[in-house]
N, C-alpha and C. Protein backbone atom coordinates (compact mmCIF):
# COMPACT_ATOMS: atom_id res chain seq x y z
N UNK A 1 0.83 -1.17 0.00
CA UNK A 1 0.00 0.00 0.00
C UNK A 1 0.88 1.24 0.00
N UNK A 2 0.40 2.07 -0.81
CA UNK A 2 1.32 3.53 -0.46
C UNK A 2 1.10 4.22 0.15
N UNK A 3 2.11 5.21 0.74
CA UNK A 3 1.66 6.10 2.06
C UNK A 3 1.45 7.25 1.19
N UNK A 4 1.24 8.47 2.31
CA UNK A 4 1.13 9.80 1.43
C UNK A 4 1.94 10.02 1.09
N UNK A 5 3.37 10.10 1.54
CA UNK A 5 4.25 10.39 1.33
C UNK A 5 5.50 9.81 -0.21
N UNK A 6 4.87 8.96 -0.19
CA UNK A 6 4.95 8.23 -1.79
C UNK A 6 3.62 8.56 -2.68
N UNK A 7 2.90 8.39 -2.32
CA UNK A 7 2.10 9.56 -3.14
C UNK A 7 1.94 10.69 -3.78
N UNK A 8 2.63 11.67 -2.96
CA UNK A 8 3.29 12.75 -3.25
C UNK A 8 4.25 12.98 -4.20
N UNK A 9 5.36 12.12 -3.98
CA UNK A 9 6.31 12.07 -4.72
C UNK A 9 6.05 11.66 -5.82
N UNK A 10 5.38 11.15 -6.34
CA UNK A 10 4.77 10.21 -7.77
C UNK A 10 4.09 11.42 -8.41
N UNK A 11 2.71 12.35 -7.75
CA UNK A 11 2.26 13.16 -7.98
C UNK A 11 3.29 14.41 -8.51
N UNK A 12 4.06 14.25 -7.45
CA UNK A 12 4.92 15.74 -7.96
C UNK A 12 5.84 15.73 -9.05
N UNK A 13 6.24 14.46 -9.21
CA UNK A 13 7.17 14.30 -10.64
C UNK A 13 6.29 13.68 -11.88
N UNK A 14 5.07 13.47 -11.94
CA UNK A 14 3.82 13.53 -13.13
C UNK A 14 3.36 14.33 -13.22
N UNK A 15 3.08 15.39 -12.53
CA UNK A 15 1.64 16.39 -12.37
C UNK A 15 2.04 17.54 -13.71
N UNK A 16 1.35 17.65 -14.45
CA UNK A 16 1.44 18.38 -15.51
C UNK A 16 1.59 19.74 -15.05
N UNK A 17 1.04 20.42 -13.86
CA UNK A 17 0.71 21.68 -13.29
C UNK A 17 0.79 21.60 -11.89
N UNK A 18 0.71 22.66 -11.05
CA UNK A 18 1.05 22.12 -9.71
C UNK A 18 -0.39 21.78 -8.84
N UNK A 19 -1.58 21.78 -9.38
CA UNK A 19 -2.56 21.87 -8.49
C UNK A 19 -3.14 19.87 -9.45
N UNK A 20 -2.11 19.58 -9.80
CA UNK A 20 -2.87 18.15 -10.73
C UNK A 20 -2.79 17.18 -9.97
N UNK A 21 -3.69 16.72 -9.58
CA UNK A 21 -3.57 15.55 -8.75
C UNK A 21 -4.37 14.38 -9.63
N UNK A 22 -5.42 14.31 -11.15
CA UNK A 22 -6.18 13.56 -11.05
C UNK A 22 -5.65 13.14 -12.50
N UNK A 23 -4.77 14.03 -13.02
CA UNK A 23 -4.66 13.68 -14.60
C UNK A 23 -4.39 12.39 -14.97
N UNK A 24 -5.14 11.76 -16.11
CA UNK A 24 -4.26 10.37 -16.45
C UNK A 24 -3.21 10.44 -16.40
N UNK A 25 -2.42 10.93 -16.52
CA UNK A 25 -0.68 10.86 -16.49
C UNK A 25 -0.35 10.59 -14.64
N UNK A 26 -1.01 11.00 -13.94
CA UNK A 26 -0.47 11.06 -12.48
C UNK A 26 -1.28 9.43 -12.06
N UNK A 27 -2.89 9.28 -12.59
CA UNK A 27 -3.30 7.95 -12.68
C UNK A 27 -2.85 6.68 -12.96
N UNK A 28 -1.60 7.31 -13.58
CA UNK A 28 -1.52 5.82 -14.38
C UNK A 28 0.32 5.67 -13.76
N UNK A 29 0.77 6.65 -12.70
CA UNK A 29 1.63 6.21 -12.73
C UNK A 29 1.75 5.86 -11.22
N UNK A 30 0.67 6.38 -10.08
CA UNK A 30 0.23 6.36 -8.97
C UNK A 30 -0.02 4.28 -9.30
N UNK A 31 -1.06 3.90 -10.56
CA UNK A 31 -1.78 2.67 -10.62
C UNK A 31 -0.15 1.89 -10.83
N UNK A 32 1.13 2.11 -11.52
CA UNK A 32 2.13 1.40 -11.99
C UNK A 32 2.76 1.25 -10.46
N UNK A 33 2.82 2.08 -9.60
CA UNK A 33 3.03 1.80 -8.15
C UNK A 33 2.93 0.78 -7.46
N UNK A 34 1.39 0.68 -7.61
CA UNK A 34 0.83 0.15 -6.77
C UNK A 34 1.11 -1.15 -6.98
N UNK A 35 0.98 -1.42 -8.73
CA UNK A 35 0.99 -2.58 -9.58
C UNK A 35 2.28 -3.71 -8.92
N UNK A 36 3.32 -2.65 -9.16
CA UNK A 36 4.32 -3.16 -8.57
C UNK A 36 4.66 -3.87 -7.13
N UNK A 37 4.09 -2.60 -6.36
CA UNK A 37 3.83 -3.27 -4.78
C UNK A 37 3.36 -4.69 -4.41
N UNK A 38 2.11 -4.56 -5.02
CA UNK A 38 1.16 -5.91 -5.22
C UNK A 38 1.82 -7.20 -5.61
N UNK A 39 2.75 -6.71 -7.05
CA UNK A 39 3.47 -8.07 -7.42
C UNK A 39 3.89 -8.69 -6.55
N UNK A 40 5.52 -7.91 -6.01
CA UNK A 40 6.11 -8.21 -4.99
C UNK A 40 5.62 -9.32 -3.64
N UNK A 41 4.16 -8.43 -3.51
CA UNK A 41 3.62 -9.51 -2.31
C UNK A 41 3.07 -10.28 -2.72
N UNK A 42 2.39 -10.32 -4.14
CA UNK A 42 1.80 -11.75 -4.58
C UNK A 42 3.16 -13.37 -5.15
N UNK A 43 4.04 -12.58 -5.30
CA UNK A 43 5.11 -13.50 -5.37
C UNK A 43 5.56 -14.59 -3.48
N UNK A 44 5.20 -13.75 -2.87
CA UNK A 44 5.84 -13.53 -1.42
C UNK A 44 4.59 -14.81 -1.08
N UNK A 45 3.33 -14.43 -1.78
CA UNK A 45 1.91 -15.09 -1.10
C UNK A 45 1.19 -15.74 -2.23
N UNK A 46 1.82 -16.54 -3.64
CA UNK A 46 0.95 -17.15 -4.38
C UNK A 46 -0.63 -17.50 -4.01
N UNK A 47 -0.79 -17.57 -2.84
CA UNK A 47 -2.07 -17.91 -2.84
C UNK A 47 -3.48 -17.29 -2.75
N UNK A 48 -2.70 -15.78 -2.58
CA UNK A 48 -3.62 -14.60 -2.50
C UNK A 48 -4.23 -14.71 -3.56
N UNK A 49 -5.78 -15.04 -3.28
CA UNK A 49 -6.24 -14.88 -4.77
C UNK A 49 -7.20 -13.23 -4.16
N UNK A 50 -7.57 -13.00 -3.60
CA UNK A 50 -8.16 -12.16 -3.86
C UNK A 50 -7.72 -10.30 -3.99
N UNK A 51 -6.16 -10.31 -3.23
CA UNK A 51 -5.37 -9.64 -3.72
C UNK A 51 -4.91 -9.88 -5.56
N UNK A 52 -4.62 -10.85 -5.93
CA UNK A 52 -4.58 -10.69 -7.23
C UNK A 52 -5.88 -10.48 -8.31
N UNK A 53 -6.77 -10.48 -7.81
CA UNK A 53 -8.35 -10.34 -8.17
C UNK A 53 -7.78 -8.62 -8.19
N UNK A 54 -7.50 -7.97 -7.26
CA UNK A 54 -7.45 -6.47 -7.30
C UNK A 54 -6.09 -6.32 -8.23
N UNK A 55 -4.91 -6.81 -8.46
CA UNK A 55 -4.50 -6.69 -9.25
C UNK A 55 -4.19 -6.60 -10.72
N UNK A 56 -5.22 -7.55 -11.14
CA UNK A 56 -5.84 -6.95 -11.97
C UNK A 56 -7.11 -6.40 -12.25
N UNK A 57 -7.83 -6.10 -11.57
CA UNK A 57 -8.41 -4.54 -11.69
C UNK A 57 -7.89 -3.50 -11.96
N UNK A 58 -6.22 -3.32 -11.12
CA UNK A 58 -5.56 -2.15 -11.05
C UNK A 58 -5.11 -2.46 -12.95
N UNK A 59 -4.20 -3.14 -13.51
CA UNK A 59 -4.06 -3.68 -14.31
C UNK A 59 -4.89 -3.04 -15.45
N UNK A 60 -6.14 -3.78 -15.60
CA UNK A 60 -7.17 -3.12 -16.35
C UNK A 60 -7.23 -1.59 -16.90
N UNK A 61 -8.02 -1.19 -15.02
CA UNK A 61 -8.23 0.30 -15.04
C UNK A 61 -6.52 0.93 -15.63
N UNK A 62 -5.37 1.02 -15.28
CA UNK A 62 -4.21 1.39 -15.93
C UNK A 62 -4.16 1.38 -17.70
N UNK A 63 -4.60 -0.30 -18.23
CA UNK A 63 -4.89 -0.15 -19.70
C UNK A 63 -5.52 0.87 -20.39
N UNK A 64 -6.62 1.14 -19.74
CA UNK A 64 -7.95 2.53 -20.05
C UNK A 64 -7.68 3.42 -19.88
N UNK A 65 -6.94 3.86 -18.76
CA UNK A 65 -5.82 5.38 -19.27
C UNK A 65 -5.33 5.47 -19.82
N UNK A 66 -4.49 4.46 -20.01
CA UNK A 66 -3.50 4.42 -20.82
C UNK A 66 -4.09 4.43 -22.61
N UNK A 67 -5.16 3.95 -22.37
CA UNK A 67 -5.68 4.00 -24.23
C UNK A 67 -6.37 5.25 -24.08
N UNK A 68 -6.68 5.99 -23.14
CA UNK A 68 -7.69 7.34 -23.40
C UNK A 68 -6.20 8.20 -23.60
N UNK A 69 -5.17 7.81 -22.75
CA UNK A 69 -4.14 9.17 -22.95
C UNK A 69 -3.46 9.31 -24.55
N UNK A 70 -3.30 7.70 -24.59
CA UNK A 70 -2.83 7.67 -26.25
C UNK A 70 -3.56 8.16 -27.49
N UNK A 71 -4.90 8.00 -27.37
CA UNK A 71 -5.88 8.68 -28.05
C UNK A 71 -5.76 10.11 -27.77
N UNK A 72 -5.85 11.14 -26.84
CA UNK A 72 -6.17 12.14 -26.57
C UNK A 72 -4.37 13.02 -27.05
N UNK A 73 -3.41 12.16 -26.30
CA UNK A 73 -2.67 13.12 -26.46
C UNK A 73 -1.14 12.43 -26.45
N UNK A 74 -0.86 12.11 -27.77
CA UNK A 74 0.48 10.96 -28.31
C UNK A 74 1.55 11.66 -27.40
N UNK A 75 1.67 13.02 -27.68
CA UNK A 75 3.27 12.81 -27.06
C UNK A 75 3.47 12.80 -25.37
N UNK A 76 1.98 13.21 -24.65
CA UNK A 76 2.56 12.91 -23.44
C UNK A 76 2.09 11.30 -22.72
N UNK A 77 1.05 10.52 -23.88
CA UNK A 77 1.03 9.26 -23.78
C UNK A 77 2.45 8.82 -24.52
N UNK A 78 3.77 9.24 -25.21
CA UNK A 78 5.30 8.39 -25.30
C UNK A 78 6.21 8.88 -24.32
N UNK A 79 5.83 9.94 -23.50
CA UNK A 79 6.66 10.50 -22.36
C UNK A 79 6.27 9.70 -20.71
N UNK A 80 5.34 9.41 -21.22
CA UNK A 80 4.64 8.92 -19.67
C UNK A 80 5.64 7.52 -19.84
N UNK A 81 5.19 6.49 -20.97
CA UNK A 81 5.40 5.51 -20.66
C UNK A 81 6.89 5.46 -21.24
N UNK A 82 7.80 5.93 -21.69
CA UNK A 82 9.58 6.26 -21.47
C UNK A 82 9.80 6.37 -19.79
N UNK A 83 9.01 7.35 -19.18
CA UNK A 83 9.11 7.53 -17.74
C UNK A 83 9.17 6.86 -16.94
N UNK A 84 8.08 5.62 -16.67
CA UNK A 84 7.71 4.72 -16.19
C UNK A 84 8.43 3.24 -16.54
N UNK A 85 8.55 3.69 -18.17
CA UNK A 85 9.47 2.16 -18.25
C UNK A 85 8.64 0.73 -18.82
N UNK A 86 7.38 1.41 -19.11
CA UNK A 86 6.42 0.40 -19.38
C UNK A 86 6.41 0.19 -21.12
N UNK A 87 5.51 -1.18 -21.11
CA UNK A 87 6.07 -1.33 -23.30
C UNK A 87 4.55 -0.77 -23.82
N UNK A 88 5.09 -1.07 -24.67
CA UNK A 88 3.77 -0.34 -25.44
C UNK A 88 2.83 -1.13 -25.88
């Protein structure tokens, strides 16, 4: 789980502007967080199924930003995901 304080930090190095807290770009990199977190402990706990039930949810919902940002707006949907490190 993330604290605020990692929250923040994710927010403040995505946020297009300083008052952005909700943009797909800060969504989707807040959701790659989390994504990650989750792995980690689902490796730790194969048997979690219902943590991995939310993982991919997170998963999902991340795809759908990720196709509304690419649609809406190419170059900061190839900057986001250079940033993050994710494929295309």
């Amino acid at each position: 789980m993330l604290t605020t304080k990692k929250k923040a930090v994710i927010i403040k190095t995505t946020a297009r502007h300083d008052t952005d807290t909700g943009s797909a770009d800060v969504q989707v990199a807040l959701l790659s967080r989390q994504i990650d977190e989750l792995a980690k402990h689902l490796k730790k706990n194969p048997k979690d199924f219902h943590s991995r039930r939310g993982l991919l949810q997170m998963v999902a919902d991340r795809r759908s930003h990720l196709r509304y940002l690419e649609t809406s707006n190419k170059r900061h949907y190839n900057a986001l995901i250079k940033k993050l490190g994710l494929k295309k």
